[in-house]
Protein backbone atom coordinates (compact mmCIF):
# COMPACT_ATOMS: atom_id res chain seq x y z
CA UNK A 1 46.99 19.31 37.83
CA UNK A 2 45.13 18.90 41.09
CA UNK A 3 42.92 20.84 40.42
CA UNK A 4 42.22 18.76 36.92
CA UNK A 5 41.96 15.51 39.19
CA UNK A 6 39.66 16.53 41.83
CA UNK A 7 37.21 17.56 38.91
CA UNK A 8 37.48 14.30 36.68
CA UNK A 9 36.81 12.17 40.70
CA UNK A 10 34.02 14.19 41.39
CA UNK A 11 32.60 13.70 37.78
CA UNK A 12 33.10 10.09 37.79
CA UNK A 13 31.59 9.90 41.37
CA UNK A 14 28.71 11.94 40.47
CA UNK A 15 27.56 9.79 37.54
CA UNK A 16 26.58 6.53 39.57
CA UNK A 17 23.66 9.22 41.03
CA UNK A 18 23.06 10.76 37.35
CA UNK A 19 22.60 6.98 36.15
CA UNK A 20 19.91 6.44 39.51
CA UNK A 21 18.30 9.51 39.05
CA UNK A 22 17.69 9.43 34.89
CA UNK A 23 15.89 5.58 35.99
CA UNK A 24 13.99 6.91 38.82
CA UNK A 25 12.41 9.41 36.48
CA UNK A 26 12.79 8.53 32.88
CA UNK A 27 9.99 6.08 31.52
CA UNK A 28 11.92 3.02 31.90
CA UNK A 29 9.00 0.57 31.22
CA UNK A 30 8.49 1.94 27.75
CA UNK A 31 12.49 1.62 27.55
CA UNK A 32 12.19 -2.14 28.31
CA UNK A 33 9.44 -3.06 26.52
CA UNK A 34 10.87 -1.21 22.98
CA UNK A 35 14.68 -2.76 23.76
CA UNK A 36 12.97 -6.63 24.11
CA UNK A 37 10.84 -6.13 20.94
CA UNK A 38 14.23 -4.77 19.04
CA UNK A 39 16.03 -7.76 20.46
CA UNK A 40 13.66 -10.12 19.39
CA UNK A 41 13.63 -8.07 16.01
CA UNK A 42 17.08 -8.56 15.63
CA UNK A 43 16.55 -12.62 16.32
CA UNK A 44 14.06 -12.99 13.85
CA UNK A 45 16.45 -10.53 10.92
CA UNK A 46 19.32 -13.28 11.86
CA UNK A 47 17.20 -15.79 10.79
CA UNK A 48 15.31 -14.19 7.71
CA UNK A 49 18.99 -13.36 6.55
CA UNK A 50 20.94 -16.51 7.28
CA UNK A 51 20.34 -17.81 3.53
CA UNK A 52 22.14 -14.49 2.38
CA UNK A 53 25.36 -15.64 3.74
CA UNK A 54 25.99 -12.46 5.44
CA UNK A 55 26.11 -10.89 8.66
CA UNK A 56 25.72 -7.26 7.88
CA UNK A 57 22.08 -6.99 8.22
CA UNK A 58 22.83 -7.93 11.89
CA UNK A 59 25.37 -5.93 12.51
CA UNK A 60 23.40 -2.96 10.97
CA UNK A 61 20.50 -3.37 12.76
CA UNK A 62 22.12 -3.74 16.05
CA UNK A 63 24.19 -0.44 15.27
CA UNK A 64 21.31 1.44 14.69
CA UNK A 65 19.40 -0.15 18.05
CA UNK A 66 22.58 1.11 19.83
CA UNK A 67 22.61 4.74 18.33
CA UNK A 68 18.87 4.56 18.94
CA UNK A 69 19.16 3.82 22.45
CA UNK A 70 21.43 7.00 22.51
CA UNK A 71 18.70 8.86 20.83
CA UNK A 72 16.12 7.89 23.47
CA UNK A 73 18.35 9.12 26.25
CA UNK A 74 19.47 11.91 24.66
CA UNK A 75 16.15 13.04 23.33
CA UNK A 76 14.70 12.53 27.02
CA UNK A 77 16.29 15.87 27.93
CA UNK A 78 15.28 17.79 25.05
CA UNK A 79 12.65 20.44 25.90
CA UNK A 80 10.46 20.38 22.69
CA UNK A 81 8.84 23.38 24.28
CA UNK A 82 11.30 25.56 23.57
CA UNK A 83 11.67 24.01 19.99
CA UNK A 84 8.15 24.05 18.98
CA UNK A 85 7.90 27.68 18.51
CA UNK A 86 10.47 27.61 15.25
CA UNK A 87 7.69 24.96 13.70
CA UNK A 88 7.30 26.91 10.55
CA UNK A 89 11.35 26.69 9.90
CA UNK A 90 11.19 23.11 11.11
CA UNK A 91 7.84 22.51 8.47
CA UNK A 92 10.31 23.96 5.50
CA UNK A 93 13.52 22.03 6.97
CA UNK A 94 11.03 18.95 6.48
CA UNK A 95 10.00 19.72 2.90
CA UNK A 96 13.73 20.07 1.99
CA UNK A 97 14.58 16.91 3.44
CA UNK A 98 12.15 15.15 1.26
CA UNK A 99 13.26 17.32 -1.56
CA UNK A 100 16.71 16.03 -1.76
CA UNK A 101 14.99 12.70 -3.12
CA UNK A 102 15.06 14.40 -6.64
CA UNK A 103 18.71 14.73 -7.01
CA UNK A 104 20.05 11.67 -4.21
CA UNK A 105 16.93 9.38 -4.47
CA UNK A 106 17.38 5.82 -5.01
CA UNK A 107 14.65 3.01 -5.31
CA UNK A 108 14.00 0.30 -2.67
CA UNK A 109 12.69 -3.22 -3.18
CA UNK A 110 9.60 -2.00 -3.37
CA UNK A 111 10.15 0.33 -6.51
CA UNK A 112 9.71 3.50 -4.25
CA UNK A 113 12.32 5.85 -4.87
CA UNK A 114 12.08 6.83 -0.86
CA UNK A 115 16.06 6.08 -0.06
CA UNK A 116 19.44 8.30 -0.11
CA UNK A 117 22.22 5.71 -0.15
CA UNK A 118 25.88 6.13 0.90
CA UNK A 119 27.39 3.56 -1.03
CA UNK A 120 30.95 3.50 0.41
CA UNK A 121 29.82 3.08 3.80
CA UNK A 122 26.79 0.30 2.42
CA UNK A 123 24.25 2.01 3.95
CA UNK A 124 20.92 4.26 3.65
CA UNK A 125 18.46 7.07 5.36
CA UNK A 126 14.74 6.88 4.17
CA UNK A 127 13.73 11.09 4.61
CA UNK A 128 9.76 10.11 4.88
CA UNK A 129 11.34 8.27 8.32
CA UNK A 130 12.91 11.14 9.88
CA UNK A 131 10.33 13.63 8.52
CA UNK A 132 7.29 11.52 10.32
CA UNK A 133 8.90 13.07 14.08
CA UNK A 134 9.44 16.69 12.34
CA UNK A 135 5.91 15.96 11.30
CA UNK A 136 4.46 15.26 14.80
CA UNK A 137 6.00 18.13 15.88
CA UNK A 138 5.43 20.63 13.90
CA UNK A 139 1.77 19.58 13.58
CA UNK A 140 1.12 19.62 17.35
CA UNK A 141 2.47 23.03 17.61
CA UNK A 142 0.61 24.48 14.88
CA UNK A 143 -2.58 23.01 16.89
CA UNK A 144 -1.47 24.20 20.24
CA UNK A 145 -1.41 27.69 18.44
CA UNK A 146 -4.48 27.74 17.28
CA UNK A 147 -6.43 25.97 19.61
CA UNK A 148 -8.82 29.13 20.25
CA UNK A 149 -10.09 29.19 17.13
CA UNK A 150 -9.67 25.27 16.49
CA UNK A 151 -13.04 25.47 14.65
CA UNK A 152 -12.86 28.43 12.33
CA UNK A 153 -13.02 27.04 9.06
CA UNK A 154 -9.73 29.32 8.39
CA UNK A 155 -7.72 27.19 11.14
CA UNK A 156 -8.98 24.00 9.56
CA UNK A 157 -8.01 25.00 6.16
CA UNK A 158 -4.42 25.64 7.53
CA UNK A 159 -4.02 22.23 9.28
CA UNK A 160 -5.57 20.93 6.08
CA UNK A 161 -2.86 22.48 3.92
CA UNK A 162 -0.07 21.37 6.60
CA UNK A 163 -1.06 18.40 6.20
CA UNK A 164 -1.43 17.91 2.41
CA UNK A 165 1.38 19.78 2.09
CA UNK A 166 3.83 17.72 3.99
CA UNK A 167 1.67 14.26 2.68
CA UNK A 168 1.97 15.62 -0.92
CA UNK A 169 5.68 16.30 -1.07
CA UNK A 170 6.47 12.33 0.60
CA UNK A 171 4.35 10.96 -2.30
CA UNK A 172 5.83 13.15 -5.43
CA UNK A 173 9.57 12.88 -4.30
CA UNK A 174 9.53 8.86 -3.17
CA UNK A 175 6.04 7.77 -4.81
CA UNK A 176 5.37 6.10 -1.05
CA UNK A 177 2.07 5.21 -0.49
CA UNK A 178 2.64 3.72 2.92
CA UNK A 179 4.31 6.63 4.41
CA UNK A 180 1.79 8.77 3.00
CA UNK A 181 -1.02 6.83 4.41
CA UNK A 182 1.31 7.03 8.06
CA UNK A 183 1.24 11.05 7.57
CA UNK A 184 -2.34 11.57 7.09
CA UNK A 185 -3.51 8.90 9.85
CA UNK A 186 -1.06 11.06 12.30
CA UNK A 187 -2.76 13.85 11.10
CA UNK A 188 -6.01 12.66 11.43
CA UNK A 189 -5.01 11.56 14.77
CA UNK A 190 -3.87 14.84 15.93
CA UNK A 191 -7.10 16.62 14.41
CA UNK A 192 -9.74 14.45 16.70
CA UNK A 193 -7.61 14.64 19.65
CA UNK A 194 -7.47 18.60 19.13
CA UNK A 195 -11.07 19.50 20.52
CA UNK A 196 -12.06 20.06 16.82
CA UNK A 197 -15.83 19.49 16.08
CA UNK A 198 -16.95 15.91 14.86
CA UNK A 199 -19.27 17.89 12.25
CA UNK A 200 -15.41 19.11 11.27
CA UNK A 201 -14.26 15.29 11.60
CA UNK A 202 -16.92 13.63 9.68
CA UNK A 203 -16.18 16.84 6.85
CA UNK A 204 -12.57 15.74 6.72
CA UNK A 205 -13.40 11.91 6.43
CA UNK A 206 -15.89 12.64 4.08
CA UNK A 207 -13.12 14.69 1.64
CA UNK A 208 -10.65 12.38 2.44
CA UNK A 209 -12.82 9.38 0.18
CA UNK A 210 -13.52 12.07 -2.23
CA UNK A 211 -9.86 13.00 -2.66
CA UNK A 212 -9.43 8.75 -3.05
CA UNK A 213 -11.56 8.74 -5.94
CA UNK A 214 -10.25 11.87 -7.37
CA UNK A 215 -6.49 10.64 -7.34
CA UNK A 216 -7.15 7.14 -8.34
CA UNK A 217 -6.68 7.73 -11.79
CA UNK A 218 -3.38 9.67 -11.51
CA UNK A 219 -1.90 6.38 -9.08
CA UNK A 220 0.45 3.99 -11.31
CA UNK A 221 -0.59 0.95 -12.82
CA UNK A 222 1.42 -0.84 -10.14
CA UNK A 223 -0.31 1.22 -7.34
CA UNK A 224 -3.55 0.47 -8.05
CA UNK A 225 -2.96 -3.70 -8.48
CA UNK A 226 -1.23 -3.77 -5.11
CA UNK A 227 -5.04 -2.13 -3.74
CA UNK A 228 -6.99 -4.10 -5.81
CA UNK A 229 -5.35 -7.53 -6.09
CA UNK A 230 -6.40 -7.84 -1.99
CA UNK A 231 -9.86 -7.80 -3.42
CA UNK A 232 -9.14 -9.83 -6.30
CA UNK A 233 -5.88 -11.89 -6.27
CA UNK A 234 -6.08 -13.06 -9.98
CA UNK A 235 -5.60 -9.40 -11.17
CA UNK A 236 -2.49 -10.15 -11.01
CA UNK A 237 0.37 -12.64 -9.91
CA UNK A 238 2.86 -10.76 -9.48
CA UNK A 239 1.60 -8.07 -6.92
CA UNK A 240 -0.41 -11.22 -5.21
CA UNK A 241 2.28 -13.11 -4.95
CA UNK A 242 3.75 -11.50 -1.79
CA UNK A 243 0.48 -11.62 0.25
CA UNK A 244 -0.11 -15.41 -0.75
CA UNK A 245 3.20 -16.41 0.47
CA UNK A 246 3.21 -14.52 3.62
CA UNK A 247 -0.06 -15.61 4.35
CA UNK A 248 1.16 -19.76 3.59
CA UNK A 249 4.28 -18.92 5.79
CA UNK A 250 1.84 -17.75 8.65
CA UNK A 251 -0.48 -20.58 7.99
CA UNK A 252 2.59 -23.11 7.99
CA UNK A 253 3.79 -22.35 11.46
CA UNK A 254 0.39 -23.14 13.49
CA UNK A 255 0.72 -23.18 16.95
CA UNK A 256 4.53 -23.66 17.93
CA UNK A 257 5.96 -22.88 14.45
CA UNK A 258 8.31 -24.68 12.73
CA UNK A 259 11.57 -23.75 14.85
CA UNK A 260 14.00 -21.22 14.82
CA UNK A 261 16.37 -21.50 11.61
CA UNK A 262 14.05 -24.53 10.42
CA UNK A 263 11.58 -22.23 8.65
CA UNK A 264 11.30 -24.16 5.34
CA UNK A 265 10.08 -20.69 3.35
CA UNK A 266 12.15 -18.60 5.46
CA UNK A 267 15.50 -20.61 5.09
CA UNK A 268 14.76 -20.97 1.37
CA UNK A 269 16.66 -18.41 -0.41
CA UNK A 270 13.43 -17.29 -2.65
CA UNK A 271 10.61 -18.53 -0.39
CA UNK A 272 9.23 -15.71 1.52
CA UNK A 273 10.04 -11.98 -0.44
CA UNK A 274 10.93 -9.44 1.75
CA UNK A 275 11.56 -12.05 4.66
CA UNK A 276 13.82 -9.16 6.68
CA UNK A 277 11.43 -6.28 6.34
CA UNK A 278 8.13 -6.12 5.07
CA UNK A 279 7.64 -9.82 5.95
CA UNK A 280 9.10 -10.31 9.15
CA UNK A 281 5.79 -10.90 10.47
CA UNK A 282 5.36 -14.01 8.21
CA UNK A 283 8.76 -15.13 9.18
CA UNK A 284 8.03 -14.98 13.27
CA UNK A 285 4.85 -16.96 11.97
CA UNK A 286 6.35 -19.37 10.54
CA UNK A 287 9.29 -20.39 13.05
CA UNK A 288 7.23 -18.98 16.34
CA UNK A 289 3.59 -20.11 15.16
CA UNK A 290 0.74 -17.97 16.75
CA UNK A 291 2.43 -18.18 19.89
CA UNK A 292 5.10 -15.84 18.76
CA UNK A 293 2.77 -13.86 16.82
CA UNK A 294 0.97 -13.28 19.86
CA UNK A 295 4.13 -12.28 21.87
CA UNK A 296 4.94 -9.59 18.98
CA UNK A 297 1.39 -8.26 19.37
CA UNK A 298 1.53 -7.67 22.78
CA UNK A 299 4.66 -6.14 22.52
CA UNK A 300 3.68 -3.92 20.19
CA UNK A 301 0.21 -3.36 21.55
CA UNK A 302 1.59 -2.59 24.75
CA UNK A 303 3.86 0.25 23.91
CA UNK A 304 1.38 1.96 22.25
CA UNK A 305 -0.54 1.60 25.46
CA UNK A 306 2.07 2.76 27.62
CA UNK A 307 2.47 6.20 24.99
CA UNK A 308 -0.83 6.47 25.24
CA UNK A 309 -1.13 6.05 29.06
CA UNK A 310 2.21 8.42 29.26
CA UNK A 311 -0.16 11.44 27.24
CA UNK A 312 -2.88 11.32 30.03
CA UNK A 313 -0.05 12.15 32.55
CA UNK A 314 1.49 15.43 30.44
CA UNK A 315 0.70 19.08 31.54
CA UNK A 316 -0.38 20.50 28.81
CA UNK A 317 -1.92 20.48 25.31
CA UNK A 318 1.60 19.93 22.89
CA UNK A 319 3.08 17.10 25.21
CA UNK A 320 -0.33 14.93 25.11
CA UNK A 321 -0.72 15.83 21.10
CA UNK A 322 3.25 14.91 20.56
CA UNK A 323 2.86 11.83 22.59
CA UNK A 324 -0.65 10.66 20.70
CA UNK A 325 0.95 11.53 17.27
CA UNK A 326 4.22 9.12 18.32
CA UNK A 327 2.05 6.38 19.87
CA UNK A 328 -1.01 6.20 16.44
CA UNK A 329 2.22 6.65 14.41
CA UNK A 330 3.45 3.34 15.70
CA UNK A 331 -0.21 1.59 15.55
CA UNK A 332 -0.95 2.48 12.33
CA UNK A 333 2.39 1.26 11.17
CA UNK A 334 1.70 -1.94 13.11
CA UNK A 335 -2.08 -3.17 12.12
CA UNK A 336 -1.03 -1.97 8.04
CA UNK A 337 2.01 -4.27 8.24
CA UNK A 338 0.23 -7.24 10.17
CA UNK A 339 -2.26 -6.71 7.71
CA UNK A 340 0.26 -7.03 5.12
CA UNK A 341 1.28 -10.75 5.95
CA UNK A 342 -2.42 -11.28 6.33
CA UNK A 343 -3.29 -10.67 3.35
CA UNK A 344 -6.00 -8.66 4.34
CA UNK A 345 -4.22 -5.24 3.75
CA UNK A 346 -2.50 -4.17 0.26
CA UNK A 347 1.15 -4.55 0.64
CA UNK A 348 2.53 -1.03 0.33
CA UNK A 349 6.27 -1.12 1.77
CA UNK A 350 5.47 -0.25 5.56
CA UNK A 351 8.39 -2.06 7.72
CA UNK A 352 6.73 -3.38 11.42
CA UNK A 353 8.31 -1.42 14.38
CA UNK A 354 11.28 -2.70 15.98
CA UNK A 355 11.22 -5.74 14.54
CA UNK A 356 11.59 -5.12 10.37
CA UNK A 357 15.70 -4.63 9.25
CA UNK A 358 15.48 -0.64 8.98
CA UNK A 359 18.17 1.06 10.53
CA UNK A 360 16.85 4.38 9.92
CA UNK A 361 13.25 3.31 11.09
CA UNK A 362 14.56 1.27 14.82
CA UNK A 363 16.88 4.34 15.40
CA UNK A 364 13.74 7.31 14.59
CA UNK A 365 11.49 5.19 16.68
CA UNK A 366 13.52 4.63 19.80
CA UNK A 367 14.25 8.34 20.13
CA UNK A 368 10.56 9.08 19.55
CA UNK A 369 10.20 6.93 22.14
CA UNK A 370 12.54 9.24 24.10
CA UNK A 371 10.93 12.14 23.37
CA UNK A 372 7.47 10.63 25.26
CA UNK A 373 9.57 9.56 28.26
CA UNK A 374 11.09 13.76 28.50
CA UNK A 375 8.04 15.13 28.81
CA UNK A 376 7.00 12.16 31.56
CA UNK A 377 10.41 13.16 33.07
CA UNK A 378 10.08 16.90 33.58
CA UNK A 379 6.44 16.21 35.48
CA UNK A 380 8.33 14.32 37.84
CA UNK A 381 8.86 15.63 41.48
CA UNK A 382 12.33 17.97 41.93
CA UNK A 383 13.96 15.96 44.28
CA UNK A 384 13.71 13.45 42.04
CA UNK A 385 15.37 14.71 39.23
């Protein structure tokens, strides 16, 4: 019994240290700077939600910023490097996971049949969101493993096919055009920051608008009027309808905005569509003005930065391709879904980090974000760890 006690004091005495030592070397920055924009996130979902008479949009959101915050520590101390090598088995484990959309699938607001839902417990997982890390991954080690022969048209072929492959099975299970677009900007991403040739890179683009022109005509009628109708609005109402009012909720706000909970579109029960997710933007336009637009950009803008900033500091080449494939997954997501609200981009179901109502999306991100601030971690000096 003694014995017992003496161990559970020196554990509880040693964690104090644990705690100073995990903030002396863990990437606590990119910590703060992802926990304010959640925070503000989950400000702004309050809001967007209040005319739902409901609180569980809240409460979800903060559970999954919690759990996420346990996936960033917990993630920290993973050694990918010893993971990486079982890519192929992670690359099928991915495939599956998209695969169980066919049996489980259910549709979202936006028609995409992208979620699994556990109706007794009222909530959902979107696959595409926890496949876009398995993605990185496996996609960065493939590339670290044939970085040799990066420019043998046999190794391009193969990242090629990874990458269809993976992009392919998203859009046939869940019909998600965002996400897909997500998977091949990582991908392309990856590929320039590889060392590949830019006679390879301007190849790839060059295929990449072919392939456009060559799927067009097997994209549903809906698909293609959510493209076009940001060309042409009066195509159609209906999938212009979304842009027009996140663009007058934006415009409404001006400088200051309109106040927080006096949004007139975003306290209106039918105002602003997709107010919580897709639209968030619009809302924070509309009570913040362009001052709290701004202060969402930055945010934003600055933890890509700070990923970005964290890849030039890695040892070698899997780290700096894992960290650039978290950090243009998060920009890409950001400037499509800005875009979005602007109008200026077709409005394809792509939720704005830490700040959209996506429990599944906050949580993945965060530990991403954990993942970056591991391999800062294990570069740090021994006597601090």
């Amino acid at each position: 019994m003694q014995r017992i006690t003496q161990s559970l004091r020196s554990f509880f005495q040693s964690v104090p240290q644990a705690i100073k030592t995990y903030l002396h070397t863990a990437d606590i920055l990119l910590l703060v700077l992802s926990l304010t924009a959640s925070a503000l996130g989950l400000v702004l979902i309050y809001s967007a939600t209040r005319s739902f008479d409901s609180n569980r949009y809240v409460l979800v959101q903060a559970l999954a910023i919690a759990l996420g915050l346990i996936g960033f520590v917990i993630a920290s101390f993973i050694d990918l490097d010893r993971i990486a090598p079982a890519w192929r088995i992670l690359f099928l484990l991915n495939i599956g996971l998209q695969c169980l959309l066919i049996p489980f699938g259910t549709e979202g607001d936006t028609g995409n049949k992208s979620w699994i839902r556990f109706e007794s417990l009222g909530i959902g997982i979107q696959p595409a969101e926890l496949g876009k890390i398995l993605f990185v991954l496996t996609l960065s080690r493939h590339i670290c493993d044939l970085r040799d022969r990066i420019n043998a048209p046999l190794s391009v072929l193969q990242l090629g096919a990874h990458a269809l492959i993976t992009a392919g099975v998203v859009f046939v299970t869940s019909e998600d055009l965002g996400m897909v677009i997500v998977y091949l900007f990582i991908f392309f991403i990856l590929l320039f920051s590889s060392g590949i040739s830019l006679a390879w890179m301007g190849g790839l683009t060059v295929a990449g608008c072919a392939g456009v022109a060559v799927l067009w005509p097997f994209l549903k009628e809906h698909q293609k009027l959510r493209i076009l109708v940001v060309f042409e609005p009066e195509l159609s109402e209906r999938y212009s309808y979304q842009a027009k009012q996140g663009m007058m909720a934006i415009g409404s706000g001006q400088l200051t905005g309109e106040g927080f909970l006096d949004g007139r579109m975003t306290q209106a029960s039918s105002g602003l569509p997709a107010k919580h997710t897709d639209f968030i933007f619009a809302t924070a336009g509309e009570e913040w003005g362009f001052i709290g637009c701004l202060v969402i950009v930055f945010l934003l803008t600055a933890i890509v930065l700070r990923i970005f900033y964290d890849s030039t500091h890695t040892n070698d080449q899997f780290a700096r391709l894992m960290c650039l494939g978290i950090g243009g997954m998060l920009m890409v997501q950001t400037l499509i879904n800005i875009g979005m609200c602007m109008g200026i981009m077709p409005v394809i179901g792509l939720t704005l980090p830490f700040f959209s109502y996506g429990g599944t999306s906050v949580a993945i991100s965060l530990t991403c974000l954990g993942f970056v601030s591991g391999f800062v971690m294990r570069l740090k000096p021994s006597w601090l760890r």
